[in-house]
C-alpha atoms as a PDB file:
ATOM      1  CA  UNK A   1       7.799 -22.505   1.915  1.00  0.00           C
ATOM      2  CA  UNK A   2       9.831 -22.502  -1.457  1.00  0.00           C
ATOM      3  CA  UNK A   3       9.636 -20.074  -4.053  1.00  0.00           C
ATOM      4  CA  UNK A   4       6.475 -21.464  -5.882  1.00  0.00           C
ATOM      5  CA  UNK A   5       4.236 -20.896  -3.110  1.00  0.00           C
ATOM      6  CA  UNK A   6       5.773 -17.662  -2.188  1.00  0.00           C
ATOM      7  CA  UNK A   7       5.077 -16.651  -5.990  1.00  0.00           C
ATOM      8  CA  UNK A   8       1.265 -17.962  -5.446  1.00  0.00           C
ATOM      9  CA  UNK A   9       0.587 -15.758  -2.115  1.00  0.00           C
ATOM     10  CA  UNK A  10       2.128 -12.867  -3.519  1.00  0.00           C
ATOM     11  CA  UNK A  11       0.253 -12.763  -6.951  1.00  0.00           C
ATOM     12  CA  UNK A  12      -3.379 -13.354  -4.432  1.00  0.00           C
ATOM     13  CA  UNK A  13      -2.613 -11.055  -2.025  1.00  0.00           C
ATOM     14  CA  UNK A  14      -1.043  -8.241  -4.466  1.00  0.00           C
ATOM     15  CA  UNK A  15      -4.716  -8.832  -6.602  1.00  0.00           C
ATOM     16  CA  UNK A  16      -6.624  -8.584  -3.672  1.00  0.00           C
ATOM     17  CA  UNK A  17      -4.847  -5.490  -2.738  1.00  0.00           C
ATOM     18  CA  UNK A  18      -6.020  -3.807  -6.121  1.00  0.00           C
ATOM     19  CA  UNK A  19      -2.183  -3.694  -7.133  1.00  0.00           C
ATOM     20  CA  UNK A  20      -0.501  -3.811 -10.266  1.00  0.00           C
ATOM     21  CA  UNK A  21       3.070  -5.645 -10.711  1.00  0.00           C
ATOM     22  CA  UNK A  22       4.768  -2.597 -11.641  1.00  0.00           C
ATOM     23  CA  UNK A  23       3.262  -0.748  -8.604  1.00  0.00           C
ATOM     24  CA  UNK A  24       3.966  -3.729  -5.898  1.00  0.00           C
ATOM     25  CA  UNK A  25       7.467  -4.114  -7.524  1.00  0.00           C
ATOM     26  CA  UNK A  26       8.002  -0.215  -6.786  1.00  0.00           C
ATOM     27  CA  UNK A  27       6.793  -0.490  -3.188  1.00  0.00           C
ATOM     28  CA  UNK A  28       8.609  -2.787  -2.596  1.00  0.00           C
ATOM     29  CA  UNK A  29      11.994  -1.402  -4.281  1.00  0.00           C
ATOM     30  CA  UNK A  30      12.242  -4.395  -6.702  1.00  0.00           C
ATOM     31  CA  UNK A  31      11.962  -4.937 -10.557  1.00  0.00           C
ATOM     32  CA  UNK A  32       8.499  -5.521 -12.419  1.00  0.00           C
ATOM     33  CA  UNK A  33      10.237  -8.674 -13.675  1.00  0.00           C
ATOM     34  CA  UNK A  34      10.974 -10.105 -10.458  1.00  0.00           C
ATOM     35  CA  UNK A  35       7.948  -9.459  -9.803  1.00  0.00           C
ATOM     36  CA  UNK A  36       6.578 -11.642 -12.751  1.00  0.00           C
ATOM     37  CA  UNK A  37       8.792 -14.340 -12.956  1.00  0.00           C
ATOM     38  CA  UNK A  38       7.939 -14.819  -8.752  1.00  0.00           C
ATOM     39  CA  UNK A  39       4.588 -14.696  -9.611  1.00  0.00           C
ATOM     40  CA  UNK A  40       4.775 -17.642 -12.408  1.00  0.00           C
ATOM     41  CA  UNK A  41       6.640 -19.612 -10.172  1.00  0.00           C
ATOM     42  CA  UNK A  42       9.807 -19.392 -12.716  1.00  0.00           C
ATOM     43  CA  UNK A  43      12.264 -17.289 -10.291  1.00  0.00           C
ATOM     44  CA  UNK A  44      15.312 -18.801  -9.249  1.00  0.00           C
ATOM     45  CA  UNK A  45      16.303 -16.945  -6.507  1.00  0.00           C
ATOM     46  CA  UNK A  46      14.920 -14.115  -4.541  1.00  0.00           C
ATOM     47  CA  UNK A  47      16.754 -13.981  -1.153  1.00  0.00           C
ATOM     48  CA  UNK A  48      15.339 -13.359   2.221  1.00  0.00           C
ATOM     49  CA  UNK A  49      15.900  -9.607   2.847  1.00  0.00           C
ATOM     50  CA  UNK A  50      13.967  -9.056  -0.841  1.00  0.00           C
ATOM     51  CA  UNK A  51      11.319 -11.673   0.394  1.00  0.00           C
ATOM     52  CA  UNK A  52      11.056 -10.056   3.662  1.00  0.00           C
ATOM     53  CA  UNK A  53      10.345  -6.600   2.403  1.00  0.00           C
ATOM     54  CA  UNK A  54       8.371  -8.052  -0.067  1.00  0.00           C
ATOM     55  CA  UNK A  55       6.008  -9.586   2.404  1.00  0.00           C
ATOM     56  CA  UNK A  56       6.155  -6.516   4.876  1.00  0.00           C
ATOM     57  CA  UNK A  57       4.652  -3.999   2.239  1.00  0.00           C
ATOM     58  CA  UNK A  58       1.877  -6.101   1.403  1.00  0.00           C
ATOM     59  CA  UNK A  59       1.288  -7.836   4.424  1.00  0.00           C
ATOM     60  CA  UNK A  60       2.544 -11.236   4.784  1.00  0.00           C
ATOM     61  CA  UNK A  61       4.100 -13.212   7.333  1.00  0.00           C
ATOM     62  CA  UNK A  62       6.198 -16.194   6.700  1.00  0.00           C
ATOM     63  CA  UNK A  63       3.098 -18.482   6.628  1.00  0.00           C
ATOM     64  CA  UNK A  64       1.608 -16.243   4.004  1.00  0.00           C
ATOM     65  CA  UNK A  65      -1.167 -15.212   6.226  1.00  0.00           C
ATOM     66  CA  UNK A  66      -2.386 -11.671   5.922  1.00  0.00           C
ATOM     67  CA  UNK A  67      -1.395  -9.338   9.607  1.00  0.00           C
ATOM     68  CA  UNK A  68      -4.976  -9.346  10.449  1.00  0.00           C
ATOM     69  CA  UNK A  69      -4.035  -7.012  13.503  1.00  0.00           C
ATOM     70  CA  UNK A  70      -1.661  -4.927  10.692  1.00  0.00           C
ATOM     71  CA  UNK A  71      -5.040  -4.550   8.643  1.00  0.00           C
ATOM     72  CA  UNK A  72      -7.381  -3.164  11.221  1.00  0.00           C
ATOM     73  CA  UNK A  73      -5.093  -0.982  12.507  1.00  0.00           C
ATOM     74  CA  UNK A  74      -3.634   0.696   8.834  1.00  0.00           C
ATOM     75  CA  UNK A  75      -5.939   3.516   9.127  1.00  0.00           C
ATOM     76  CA  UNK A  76      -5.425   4.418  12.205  1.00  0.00           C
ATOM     77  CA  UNK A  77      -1.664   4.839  12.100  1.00  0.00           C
ATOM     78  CA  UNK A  78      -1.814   6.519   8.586  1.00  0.00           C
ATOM     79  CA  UNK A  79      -4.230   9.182   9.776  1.00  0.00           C
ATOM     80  CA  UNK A  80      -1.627   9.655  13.130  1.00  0.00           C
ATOM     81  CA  UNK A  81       0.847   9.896  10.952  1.00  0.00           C
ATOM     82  CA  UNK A  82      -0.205  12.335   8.220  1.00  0.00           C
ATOM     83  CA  UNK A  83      -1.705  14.443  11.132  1.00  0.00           C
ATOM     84  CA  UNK A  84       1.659  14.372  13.167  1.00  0.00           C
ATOM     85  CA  UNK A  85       2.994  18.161  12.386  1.00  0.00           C
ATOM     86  CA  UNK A  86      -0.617  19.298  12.221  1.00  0.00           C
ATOM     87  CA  UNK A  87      -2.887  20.712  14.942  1.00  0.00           C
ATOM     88  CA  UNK A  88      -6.293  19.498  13.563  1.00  0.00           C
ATOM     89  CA  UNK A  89      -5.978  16.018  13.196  1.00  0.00           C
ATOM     90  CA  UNK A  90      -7.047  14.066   9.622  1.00  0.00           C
ATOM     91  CA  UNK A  91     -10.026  11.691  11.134  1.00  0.00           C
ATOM     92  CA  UNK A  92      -9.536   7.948   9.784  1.00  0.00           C
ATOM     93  CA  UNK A  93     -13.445   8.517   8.571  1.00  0.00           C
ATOM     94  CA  UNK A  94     -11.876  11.620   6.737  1.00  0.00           C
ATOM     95  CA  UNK A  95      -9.273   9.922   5.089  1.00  0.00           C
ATOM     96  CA  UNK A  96     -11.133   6.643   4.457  1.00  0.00           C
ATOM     97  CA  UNK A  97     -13.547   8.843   2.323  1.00  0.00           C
ATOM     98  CA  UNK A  98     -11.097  10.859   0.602  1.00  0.00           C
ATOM     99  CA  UNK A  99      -9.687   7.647  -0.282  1.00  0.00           C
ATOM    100  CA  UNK A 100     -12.256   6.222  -1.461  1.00  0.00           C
ATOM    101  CA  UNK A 101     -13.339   9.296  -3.557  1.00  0.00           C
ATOM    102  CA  UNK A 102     -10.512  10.634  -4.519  1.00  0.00           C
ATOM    103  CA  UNK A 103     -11.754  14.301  -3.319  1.00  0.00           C
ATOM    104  CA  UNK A 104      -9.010  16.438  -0.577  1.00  0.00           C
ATOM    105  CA  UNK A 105     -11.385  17.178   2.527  1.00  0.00           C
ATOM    106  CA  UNK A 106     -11.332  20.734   3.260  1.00  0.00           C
ATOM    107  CA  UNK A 107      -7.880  22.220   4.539  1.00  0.00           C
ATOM    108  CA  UNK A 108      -6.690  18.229   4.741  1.00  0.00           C
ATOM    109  CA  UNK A 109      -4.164  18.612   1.432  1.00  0.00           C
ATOM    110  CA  UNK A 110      -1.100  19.299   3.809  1.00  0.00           C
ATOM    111  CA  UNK A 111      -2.365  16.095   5.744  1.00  0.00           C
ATOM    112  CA  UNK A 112      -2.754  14.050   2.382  1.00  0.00           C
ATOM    113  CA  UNK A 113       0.864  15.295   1.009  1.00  0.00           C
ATOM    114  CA  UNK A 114       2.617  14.257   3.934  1.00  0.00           C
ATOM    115  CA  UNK A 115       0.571  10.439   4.095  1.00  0.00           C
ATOM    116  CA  UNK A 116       2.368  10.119   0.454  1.00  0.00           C
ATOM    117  CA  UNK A 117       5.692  11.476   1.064  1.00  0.00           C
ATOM    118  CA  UNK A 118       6.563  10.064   3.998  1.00  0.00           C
ATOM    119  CA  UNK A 119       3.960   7.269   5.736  1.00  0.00           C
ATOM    120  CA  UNK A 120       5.892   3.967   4.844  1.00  0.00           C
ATOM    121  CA  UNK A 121       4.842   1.785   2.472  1.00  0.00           C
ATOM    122  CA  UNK A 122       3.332  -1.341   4.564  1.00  0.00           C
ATOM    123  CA  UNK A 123       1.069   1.473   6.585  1.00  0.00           C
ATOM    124  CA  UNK A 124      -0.240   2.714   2.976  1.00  0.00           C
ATOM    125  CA  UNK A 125      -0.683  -0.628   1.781  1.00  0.00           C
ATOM    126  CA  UNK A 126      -2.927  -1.737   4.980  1.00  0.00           C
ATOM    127  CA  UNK A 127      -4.835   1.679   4.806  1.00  0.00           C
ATOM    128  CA  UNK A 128      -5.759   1.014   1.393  1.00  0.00           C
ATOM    129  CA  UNK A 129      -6.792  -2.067   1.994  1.00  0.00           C
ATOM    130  CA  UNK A 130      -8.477  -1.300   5.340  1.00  0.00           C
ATOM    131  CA  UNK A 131     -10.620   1.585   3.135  1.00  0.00           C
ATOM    132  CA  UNK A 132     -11.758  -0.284   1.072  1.00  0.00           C
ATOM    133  CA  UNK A 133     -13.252  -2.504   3.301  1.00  0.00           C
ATOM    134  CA  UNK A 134     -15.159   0.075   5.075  1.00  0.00           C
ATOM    135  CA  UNK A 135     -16.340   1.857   1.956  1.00  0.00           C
ATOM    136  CA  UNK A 136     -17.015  -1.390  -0.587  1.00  0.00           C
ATOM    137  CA  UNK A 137     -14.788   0.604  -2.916  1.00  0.00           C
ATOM    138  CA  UNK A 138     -12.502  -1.352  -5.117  1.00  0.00           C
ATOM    139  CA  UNK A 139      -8.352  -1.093  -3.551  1.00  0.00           C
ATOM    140  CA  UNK A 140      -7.807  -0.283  -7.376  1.00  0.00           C
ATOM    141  CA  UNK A 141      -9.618   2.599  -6.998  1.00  0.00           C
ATOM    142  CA  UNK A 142      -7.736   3.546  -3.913  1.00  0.00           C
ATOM    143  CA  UNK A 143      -4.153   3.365  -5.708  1.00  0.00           C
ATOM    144  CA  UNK A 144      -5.622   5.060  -8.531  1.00  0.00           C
ATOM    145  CA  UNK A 145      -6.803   8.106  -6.093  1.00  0.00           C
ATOM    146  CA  UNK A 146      -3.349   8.096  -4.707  1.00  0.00           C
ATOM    147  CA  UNK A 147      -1.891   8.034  -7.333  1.00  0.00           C
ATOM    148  CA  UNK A 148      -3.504  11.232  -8.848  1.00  0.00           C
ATOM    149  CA  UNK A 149      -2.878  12.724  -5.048  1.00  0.00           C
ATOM    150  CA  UNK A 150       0.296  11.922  -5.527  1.00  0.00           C
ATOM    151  CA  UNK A 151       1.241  13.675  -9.251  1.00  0.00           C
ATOM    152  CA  UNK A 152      -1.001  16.698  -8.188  1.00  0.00           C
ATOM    153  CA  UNK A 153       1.074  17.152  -5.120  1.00  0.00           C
ATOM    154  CA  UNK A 154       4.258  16.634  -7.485  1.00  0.00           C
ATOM    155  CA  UNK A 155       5.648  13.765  -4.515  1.00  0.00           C
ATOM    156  CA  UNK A 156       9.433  13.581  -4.457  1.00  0.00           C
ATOM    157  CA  UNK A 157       8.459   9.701  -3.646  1.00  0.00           C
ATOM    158  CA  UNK A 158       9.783   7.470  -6.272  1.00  0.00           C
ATOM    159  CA  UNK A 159       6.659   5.070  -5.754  1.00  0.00           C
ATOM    160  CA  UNK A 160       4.264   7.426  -7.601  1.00  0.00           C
ATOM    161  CA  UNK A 161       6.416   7.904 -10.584  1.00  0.00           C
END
């Protein structure tokens, strides 16, 4: 796979995810530009570590196929995850919905701080996408919850600046 194609899979998959440049190029600790230039098929050079955890956070595999089995299970892990220091467990119904809406379930905002601080990137980016699925709600939408989520919790995580 050269660069061109790379730049093609990227720019689908990062639209299907509801990302924008500027937030893939954060997730994935790169520059918007890079981003861009990968994207129009004019970037000289990337190198594999960047590609790597480029495809990681959003999903690809050296083919450019999505992680089907990475999908189905984002939810899943995110809600473990979030719930880990917790006694009552976040549900991945509970935090599908609050996705989706944007609305904190009912003593769930310790849950929801700790799936933005510290649930890695590729886990957030297949829960999005995996609630989105289930609720027909756009992965745009998603971010754009998180993102608020994220500013109202004031996140020390440089992704939601």
């Amino acid at each position: 796979m050269n660069l061109q194609e790379l730049g093609v899979a990227v720019h689908e998959r990062r639209e299907a995810l509801g990302l924008s440049q500027l937030q893939l190029a954060k997730l994935a600790n790169l520059s918007r530009t890079t981003i861009v230039l990968l994207e129009r098929g004019s970037l000289k050079d990337l190198g594999i570590s960047k590609a790597m955890v480029l495809m990681d956070v959003i999903g690809l595999t050296l083919e450019t196929h999505p992680l089907m089995h990475h999908q189905k299970q984002g939810l899943v892990m995110a809600s473990r995850m979030a719930s880990v220091s917790y006694r009552e467990k976040l549900s991945t119904k509970e935090l599908a919905l609050a996705m989706a809406t944007g609305d904190i379930p009912h003593k769930r905002k310790a849950h929801l701080a700790t799936l933005l601080d510290e649930v890695p990137v590729s886990v957030l980016v297949s829960a999005v996408s995996e609630a989105s699925r289930k609720t027909s709600v756009p992965p745009k939408m998603i971010w754009t919850n998180l993102t608020k989520w994220a500013h109202h919790f004031q996140s020390p995580r440089s992704v939601w600046c």
